[in-house]
N, C-alpha and C. Protein backbone atom coordinates (compact mmCIF):
# COMPACT_ATOMS: atom_id res chain seq x y z
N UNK A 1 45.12 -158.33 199.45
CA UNK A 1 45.85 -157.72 200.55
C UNK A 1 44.89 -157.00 201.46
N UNK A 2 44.92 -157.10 202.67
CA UNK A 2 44.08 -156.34 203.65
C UNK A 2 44.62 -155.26 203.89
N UNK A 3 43.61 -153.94 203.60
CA UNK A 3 44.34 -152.84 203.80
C UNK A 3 43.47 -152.35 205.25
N UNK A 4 42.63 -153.24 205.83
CA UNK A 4 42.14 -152.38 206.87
C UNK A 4 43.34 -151.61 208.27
N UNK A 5 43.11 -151.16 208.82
CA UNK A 5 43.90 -150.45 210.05
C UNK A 5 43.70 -151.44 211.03
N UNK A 6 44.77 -151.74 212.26
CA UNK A 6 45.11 -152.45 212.88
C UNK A 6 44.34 -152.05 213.98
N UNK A 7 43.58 -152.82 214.44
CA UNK A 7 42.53 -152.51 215.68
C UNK A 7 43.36 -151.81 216.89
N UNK A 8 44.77 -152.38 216.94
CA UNK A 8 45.44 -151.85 218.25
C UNK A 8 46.55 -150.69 217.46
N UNK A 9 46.63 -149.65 217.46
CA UNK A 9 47.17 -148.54 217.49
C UNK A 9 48.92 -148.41 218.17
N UNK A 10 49.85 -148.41 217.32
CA UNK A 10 51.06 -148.47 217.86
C UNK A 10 51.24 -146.38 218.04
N UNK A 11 51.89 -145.92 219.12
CA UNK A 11 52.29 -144.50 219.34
C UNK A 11 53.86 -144.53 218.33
N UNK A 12 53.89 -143.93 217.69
CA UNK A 12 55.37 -143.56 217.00
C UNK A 12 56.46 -142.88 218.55
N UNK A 13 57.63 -142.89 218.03
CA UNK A 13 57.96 -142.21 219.56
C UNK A 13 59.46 -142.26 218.23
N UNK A 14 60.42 -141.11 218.65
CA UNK A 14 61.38 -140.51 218.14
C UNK A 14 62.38 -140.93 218.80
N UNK A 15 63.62 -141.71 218.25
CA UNK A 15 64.37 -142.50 218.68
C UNK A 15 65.50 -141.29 219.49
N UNK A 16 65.97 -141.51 220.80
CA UNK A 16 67.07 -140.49 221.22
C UNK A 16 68.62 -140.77 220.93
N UNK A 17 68.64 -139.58 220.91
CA UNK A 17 70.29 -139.89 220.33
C UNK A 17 71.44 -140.18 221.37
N UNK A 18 72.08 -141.54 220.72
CA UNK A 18 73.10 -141.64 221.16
C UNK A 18 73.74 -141.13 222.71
N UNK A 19 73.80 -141.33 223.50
CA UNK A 19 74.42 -140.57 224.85
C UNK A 19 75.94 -140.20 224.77
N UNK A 20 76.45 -138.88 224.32
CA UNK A 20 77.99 -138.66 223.65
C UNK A 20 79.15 -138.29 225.09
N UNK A 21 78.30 -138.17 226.08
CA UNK A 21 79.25 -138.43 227.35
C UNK A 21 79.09 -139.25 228.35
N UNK A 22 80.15 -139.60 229.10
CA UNK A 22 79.72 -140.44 230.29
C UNK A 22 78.54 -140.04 230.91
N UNK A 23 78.95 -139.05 231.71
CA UNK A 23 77.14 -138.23 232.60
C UNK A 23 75.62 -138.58 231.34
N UNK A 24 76.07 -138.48 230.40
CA UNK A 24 74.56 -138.99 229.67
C UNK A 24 74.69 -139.99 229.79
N UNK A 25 75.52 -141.04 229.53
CA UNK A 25 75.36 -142.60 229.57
C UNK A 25 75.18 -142.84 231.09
N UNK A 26 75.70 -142.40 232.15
CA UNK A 26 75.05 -142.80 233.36
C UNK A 26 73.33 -142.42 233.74
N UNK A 27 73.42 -141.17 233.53
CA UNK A 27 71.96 -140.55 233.40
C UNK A 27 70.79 -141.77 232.89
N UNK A 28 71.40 -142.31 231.74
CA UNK A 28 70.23 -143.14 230.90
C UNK A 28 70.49 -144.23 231.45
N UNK A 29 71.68 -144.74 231.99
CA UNK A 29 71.61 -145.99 232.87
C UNK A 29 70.76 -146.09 233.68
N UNK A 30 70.85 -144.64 234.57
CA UNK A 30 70.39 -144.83 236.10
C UNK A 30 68.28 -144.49 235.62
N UNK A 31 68.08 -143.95 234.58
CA UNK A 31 66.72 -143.97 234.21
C UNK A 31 66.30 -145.41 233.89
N UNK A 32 66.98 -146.39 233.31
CA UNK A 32 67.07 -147.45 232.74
C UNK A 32 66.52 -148.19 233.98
N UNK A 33 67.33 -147.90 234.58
CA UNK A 33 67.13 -148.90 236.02
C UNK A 33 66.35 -148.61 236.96
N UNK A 34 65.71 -147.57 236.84
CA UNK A 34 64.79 -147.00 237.83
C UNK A 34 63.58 -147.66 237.07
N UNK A 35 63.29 -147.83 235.50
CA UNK A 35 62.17 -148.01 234.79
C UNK A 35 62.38 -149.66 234.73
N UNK A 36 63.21 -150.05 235.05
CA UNK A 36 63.18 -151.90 235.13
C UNK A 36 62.66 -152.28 236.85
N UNK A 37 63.47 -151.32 237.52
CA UNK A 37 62.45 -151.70 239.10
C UNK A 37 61.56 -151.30 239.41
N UNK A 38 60.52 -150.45 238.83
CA UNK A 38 59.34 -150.27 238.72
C UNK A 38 58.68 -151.14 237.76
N UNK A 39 58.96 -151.60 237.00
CA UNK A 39 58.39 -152.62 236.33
C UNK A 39 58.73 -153.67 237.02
N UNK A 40 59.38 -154.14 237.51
CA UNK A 40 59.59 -155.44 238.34
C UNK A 40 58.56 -155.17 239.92
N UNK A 41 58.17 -154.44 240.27
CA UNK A 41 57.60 -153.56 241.03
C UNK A 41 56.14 -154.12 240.76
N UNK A 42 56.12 -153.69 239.58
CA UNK A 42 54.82 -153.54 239.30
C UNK A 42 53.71 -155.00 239.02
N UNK A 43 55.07 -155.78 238.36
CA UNK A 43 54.87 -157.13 237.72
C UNK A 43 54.75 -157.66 238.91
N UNK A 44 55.49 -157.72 240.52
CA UNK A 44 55.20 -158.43 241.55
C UNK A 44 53.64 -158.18 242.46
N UNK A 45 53.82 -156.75 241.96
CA UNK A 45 52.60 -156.59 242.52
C UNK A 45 50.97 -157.39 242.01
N UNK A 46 51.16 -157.07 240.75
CA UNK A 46 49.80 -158.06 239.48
C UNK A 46 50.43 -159.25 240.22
N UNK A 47 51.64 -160.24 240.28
CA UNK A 47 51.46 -161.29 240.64
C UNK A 47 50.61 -161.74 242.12
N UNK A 48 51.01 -160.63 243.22
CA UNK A 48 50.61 -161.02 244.05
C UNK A 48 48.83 -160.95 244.38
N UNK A 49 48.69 -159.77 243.21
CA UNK A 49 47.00 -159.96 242.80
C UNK A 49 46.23 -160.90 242.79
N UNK A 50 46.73 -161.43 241.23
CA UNK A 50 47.00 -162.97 240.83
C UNK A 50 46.46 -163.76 241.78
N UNK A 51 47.41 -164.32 242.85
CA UNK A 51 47.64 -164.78 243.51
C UNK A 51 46.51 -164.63 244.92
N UNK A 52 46.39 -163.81 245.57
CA UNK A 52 45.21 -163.49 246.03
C UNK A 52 43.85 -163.91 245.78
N UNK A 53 43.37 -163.05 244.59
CA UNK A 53 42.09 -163.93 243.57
C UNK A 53 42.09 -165.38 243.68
N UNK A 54 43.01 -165.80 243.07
CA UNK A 54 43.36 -167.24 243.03
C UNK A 54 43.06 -167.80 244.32
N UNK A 55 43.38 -167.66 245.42
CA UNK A 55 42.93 -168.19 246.53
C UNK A 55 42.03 -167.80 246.89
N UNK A 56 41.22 -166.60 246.83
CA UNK A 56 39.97 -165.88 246.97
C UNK A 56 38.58 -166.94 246.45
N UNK A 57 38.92 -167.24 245.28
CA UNK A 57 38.30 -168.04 244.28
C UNK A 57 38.52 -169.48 245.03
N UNK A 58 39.28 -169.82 245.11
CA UNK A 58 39.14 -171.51 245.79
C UNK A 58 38.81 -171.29 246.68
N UNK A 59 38.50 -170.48 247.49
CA UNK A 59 38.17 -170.42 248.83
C UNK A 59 36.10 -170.40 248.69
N UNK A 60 35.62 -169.43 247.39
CA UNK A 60 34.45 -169.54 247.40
C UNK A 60 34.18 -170.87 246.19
N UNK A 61 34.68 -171.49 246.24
CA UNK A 61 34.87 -172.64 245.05
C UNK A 61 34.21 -173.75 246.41
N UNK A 62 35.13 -173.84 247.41
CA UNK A 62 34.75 -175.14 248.58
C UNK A 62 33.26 -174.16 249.18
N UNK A 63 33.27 -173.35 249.56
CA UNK A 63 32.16 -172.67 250.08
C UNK A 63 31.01 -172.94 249.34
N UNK A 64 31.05 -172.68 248.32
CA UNK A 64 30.06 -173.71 246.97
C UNK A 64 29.42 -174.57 247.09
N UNK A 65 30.55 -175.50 247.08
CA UNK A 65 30.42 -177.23 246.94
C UNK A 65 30.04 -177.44 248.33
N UNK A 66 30.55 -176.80 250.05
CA UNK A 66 29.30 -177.07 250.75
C UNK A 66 28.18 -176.72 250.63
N UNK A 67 27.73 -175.74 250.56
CA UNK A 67 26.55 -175.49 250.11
C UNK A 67 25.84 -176.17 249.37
N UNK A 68 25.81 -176.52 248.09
CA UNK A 68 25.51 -177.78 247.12
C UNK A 68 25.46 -179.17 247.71
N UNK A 69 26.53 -179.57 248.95
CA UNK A 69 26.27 -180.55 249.67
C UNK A 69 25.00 -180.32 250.78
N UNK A 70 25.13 -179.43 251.15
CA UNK A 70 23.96 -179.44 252.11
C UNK A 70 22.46 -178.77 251.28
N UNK A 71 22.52 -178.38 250.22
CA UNK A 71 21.31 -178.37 249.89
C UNK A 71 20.59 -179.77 249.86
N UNK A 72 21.89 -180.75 248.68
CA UNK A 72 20.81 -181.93 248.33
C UNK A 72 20.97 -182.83 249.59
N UNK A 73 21.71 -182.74 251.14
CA UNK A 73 21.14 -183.47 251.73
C UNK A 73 19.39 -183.72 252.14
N UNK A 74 19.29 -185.10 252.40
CA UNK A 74 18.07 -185.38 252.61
C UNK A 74 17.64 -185.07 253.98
N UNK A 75 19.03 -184.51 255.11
CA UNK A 75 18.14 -184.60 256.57
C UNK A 75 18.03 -183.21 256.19
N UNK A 76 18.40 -182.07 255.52
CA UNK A 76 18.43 -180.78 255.29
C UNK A 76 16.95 -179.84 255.77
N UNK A 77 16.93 -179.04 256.48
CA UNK A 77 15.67 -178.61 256.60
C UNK A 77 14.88 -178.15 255.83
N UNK A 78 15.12 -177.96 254.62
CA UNK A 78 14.12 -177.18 253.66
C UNK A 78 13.49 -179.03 253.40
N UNK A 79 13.59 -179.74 253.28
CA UNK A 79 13.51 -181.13 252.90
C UNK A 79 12.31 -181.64 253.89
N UNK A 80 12.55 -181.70 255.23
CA UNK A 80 11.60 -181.69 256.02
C UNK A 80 10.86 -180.71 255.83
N UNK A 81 10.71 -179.36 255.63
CA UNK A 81 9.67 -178.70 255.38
C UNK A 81 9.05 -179.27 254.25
N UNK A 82 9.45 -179.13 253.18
CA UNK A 82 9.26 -179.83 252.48
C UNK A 82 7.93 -181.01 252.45
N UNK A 83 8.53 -182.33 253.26
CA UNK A 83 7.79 -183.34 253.44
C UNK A 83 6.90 -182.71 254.53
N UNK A 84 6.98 -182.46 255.28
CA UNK A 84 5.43 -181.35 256.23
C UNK A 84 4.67 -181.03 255.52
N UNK A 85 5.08 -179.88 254.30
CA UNK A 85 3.69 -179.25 254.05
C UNK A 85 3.17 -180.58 252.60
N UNK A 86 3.87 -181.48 252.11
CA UNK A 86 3.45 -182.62 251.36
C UNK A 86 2.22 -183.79 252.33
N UNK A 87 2.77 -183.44 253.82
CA UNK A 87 1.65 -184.52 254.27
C UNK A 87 0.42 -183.34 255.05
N UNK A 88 1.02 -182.33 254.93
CA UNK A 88 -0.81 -181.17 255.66
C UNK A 88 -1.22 -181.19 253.95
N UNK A 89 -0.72 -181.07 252.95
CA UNK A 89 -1.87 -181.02 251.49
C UNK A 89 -2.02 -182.39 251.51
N UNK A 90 -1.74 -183.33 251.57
CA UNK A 90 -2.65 -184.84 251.68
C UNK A 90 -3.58 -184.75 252.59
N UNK A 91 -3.53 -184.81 253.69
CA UNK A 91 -4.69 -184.46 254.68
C UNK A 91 -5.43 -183.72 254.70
N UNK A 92 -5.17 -182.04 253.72
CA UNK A 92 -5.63 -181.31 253.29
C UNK A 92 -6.75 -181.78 252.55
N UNK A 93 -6.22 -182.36 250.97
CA UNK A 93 -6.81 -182.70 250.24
C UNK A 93 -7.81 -184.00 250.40
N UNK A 94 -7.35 -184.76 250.99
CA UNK A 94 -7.97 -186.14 251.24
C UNK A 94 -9.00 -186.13 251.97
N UNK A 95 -9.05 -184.71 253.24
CA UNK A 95 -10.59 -183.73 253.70
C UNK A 95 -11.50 -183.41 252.69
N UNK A 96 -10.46 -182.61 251.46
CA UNK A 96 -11.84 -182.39 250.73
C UNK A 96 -12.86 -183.10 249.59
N UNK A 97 -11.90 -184.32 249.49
CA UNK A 97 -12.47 -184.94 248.51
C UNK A 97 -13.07 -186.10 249.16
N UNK A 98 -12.41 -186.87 249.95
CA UNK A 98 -13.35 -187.86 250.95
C UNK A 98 -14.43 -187.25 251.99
N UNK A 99 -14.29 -185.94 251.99
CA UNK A 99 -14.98 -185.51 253.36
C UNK A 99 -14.86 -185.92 254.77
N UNK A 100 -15.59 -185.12 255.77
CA UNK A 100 -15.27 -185.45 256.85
C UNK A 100 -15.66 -187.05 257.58
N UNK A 101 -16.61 -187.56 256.69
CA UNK A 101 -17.58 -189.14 256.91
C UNK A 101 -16.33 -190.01 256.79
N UNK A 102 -15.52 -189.89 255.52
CA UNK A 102 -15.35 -190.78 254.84
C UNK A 102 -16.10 -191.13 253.89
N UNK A 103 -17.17 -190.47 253.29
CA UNK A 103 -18.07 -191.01 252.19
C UNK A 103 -18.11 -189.90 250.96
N UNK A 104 -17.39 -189.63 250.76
CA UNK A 104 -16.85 -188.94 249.70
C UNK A 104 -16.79 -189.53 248.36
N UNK A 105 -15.74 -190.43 248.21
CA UNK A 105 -15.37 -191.04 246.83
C UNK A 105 -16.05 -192.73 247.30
N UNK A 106 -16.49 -193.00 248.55
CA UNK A 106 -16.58 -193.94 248.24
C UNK A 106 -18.52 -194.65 247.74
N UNK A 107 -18.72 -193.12 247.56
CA UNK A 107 -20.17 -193.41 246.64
C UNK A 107 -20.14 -193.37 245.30
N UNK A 108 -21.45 -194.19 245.22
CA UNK A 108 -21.48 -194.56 244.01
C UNK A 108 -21.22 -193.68 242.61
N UNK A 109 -20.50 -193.18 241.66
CA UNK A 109 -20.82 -192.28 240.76
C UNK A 109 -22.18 -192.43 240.00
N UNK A 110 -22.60 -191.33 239.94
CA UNK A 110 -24.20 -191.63 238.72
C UNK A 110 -23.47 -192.22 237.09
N UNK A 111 -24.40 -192.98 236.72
CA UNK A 111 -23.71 -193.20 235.07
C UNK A 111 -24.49 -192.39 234.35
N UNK A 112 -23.73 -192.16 232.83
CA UNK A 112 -24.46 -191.11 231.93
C UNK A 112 -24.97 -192.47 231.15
N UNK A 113 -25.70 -192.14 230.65
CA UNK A 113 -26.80 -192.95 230.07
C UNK A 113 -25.91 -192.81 228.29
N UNK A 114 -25.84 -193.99 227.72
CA UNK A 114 -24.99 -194.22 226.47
C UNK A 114 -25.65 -193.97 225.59
């Protein structure tokens, strides 16, 4: 048997007695009903929360997915930058290893002796 204590905590509350006249039974009516339209009150309000978010959220949901579309387009400008600075480091590089002649790589290497 599990005797641990219940993580959620119930409040005891002392049952009221009976309402023994009309004026009490209206009294607890009219409390009754004041505490059901505030709860209905309250419940429309969380819905319209709800509801809000909910469209809040699809709204940055498509905002997203453009974004994500226009990143991986290919005419996209980071893409062309991109391919720019890919062809200044080829030309870059292809300066420093061919040199300015052209006779860079295309001499002979020395051989190491076996």
């Amino acid at each position: 048997m599990n005797n641990t204590p219940s993580p959620r905590r119930h409040s005891r509350t002392t049952p009221l007695p009976r309402p023994q006249s009309r004026i009490e039974a209206t009294e607890l009516r009219d409390l009754l009903e004041a505490n059901l339209s505030a709860l209905d009150a309250l419940f429309a309000e969380h819905q319209r929360t709800i509801e809000e978010s909910l469209r809040a959220v699809e709204g940055l949901r498509a905002e997203l997915r453009a974004e994500l579309r226009a990143f991986g387009d290919a005419r996209a400008p980071w893409v062309r930058a991109l391919a720019e600075t890919r062809a200044l480091l080829y030309v870059a590089l292809q300066e420093l290893i061919v040199g300015d002649n052209g006779a860079g790589l295309s001499l002979a290497l020395p051989r190491h002796a076996q």
